[in-house]
Protein backbone atom coordinates (compact mmCIF):
# COMPACT_ATOMS: atom_id res chain seq x y z
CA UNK A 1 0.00 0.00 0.00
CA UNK A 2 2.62 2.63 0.87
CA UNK A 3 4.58 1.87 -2.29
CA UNK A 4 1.55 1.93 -4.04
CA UNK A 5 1.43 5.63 -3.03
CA UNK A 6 4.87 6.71 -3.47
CA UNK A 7 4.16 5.92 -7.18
CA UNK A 8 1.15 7.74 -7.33
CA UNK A 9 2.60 10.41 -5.23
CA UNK A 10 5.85 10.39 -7.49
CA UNK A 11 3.44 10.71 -10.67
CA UNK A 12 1.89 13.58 -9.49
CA UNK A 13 4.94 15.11 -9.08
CA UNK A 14 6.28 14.13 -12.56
CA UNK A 15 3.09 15.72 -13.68
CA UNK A 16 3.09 18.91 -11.60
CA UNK A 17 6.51 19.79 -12.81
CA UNK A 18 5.46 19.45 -16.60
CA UNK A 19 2.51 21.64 -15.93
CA UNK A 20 4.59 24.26 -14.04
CA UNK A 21 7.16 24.39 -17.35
CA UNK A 22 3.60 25.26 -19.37
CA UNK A 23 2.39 27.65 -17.61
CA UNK A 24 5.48 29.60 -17.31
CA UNK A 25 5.77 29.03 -21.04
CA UNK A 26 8.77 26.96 -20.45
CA UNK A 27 10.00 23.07 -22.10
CA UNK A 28 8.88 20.73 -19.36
CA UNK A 29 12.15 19.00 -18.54
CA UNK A 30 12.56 15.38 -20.41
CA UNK A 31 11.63 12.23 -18.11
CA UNK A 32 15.66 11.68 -17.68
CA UNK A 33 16.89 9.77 -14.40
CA UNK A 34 17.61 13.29 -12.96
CA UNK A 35 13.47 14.02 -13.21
CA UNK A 36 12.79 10.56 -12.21
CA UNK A 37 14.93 10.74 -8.86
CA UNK A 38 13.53 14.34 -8.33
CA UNK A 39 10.10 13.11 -8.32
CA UNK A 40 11.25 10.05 -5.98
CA UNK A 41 12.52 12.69 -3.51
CA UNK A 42 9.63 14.92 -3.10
CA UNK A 43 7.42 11.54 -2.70
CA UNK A 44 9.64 10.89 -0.10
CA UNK A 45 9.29 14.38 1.76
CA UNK A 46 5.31 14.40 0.95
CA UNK A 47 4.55 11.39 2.55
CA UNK A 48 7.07 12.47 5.24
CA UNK A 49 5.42 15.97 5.38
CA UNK A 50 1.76 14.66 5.03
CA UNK A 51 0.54 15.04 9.09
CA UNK A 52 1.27 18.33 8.96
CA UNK A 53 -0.14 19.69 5.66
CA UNK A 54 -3.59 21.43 7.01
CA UNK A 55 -2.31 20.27 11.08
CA UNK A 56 0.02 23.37 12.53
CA UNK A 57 -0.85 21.53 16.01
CA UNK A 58 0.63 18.60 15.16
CA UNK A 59 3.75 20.20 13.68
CA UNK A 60 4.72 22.37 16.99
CA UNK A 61 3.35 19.32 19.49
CA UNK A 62 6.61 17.59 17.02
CA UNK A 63 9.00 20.73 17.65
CA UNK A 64 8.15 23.42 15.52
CA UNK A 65 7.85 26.94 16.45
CA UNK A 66 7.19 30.30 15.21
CA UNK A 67 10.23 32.22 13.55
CA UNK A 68 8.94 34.75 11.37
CA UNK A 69 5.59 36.73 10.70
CA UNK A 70 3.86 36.45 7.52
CA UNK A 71 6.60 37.01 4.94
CA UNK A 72 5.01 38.31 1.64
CA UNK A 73 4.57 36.09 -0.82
CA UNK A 74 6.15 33.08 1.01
CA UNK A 75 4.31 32.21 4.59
CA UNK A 76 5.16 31.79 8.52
CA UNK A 77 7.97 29.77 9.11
CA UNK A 78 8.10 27.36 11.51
CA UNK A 79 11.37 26.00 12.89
CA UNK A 80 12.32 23.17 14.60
CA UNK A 81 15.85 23.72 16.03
CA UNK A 82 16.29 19.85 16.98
CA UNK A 83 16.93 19.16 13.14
CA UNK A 84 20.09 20.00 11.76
CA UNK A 85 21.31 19.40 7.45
CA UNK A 86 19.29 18.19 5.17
CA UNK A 87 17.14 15.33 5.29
CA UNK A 88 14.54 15.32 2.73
CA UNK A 89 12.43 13.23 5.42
CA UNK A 90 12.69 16.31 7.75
CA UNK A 91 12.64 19.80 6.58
CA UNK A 92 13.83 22.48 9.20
CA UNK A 93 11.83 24.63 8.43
CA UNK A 94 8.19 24.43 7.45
CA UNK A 95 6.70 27.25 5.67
CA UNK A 96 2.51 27.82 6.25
CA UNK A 97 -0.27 30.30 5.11
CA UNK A 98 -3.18 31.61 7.17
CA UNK A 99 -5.98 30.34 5.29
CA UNK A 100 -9.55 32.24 5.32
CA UNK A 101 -10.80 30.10 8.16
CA UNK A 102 -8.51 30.21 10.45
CA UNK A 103 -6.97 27.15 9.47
CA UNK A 104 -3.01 26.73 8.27
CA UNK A 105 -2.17 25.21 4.54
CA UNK A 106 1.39 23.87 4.30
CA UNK A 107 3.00 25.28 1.02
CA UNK A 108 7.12 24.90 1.30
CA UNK A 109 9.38 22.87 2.90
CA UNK A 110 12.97 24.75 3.71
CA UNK A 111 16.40 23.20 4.68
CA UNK A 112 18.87 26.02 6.05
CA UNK A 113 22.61 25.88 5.52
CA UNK A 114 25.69 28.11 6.81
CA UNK A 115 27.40 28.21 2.86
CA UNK A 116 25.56 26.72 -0.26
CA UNK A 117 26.38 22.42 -0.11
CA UNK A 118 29.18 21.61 -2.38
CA UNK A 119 26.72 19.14 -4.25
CA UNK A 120 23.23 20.27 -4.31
CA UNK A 121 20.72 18.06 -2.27
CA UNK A 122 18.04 17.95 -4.53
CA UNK A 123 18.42 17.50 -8.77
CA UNK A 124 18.49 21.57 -10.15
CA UNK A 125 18.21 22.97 -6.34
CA UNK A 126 18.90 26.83 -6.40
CA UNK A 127 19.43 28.93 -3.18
CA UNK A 128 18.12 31.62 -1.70
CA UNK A 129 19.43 33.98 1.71
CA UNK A 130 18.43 34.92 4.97
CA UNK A 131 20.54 37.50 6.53
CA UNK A 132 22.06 37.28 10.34
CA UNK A 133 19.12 38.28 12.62
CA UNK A 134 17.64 38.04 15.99
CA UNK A 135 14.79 35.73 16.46
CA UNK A 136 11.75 36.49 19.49
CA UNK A 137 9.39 33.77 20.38
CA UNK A 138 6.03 35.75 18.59
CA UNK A 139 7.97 35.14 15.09
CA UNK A 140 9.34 38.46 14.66
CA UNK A 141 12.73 39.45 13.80
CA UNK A 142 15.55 41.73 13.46
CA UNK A 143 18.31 41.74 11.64
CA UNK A 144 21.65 41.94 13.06
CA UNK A 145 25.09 40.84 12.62
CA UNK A 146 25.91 39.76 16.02
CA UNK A 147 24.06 38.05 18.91
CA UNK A 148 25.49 40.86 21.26
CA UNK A 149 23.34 43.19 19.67
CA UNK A 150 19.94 41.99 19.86
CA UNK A 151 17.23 43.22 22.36
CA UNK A 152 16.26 41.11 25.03
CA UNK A 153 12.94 41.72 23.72
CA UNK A 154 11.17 42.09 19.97
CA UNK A 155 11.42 45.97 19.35
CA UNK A 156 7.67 45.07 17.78
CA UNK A 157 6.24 43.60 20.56
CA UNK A 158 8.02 43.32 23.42
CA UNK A 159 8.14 39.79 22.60
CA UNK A 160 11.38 37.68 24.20
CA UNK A 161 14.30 36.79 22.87
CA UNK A 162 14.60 33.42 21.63
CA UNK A 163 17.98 32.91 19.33
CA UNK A 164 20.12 34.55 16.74
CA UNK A 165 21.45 32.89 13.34
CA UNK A 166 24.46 33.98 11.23
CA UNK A 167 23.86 34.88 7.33
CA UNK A 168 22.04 31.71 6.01
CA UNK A 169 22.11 30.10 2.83
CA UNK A 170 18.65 28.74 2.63
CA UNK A 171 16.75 25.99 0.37
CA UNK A 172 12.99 26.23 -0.06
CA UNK A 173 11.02 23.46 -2.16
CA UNK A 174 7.05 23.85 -2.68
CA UNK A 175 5.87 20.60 -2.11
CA UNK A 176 3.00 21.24 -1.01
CA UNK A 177 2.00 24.47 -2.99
CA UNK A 178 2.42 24.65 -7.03
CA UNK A 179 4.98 27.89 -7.56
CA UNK A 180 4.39 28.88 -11.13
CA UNK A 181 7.85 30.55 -10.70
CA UNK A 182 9.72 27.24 -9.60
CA UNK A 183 10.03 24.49 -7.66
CA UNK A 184 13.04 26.42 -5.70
CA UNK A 185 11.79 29.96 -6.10
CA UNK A 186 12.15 31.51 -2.93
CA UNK A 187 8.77 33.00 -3.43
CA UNK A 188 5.28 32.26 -4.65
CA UNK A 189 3.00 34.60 -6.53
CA UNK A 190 0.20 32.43 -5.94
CA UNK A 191 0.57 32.94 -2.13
CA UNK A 192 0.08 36.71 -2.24
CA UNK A 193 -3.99 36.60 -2.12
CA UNK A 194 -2.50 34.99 1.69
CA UNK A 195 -0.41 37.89 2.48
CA UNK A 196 -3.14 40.22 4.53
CA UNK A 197 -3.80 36.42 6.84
């Protein structure tokens, strides 16, 4: 049964990808091995992924907590600091919307890295950045080059301090939301009707 899904799981993916090249009036890649084990992959991290895709409970009762507000175009991002590299099993990072009803929709999955990995993790991966900042535990942020010089407390909100982060190199993958821009884009047009949530 559970390789029965992978497969479907993997199609989907094989198909998504071809429909994301059309739309953005782009050659859908050819079905090469490279394709192939890309689809494989994001199976892998769906399946892995799948308890928390409408279920933000269930992702901080596993470790996850709040790091950022609403970032245009992209979502909240939701850390868990237990998980360190890349495991395409367990994404660092989990990146949600605010749906309508209250509710939370899991759109990208984002692995975090001090300088970009000398082979990429994923087929094609591109990179994006986070700069050195100071994290509080309400999700906001400032940026800031040293730990020594953040507040005790979010500027914002008066929120506490929770932990500070060096320049990042960081690797976002929608798996869970079609990006019309990429699989790797850093951001997603299609989340912007999310933005004011």
């Amino acid at each position: 049964m559970r390789r029965t899904i992978l497969v479907i799981i993997a199609v989907a993916a094989l198909t998504a990808t071809g429909w994301a090249a059309r739309a953005t009036n782009q050659p859908a890649p050819p079905a090469t091995t490279t394709s192939a084990a890309l689809a494989a992959q994001l199976a892998k991290a769906r399946v892995a992924t799948a308890r928390y895709a409408t279920n933000l409970a269930a992702a901080k009762a596993d470790g996850y907590q709040i790091i950022t507000p609403m970032i245009p175009d992209m979502g909240y991002h939701f850390l868990n600091p237990t998980i360190q590299g890349f495991d395409i099993r367990k994404p660092a990072i989990l990146v949600y919307v605010r749906t309508g009803r209250g509710g939370w929709q899991l759109g990208a999955l984002e692995w975090v890295f001090l300088q970009p990995p000398a082979t990429p993790p994923l087929p094609g991966a591109t990179y994006g950045s986070f700069g050195a900042a100071c994290h509080y535990r309400d999700g906001t942020f400032v940026f800031a080059g040293a730990e020594q010089d953040c507040a005790r407390r979010s500027p914002q909100t008066g929120s506490r301090f929770s932990f500070w982060h060096p320049n990042l190199v960081t690797l976002h993958v929608w798996v869970w939301y079609h990006n019309p821009h990429g699989l790797y884009n850093g951001t997603n047009p299609l989340v912007q009707p999310f933005n004011r949530n």
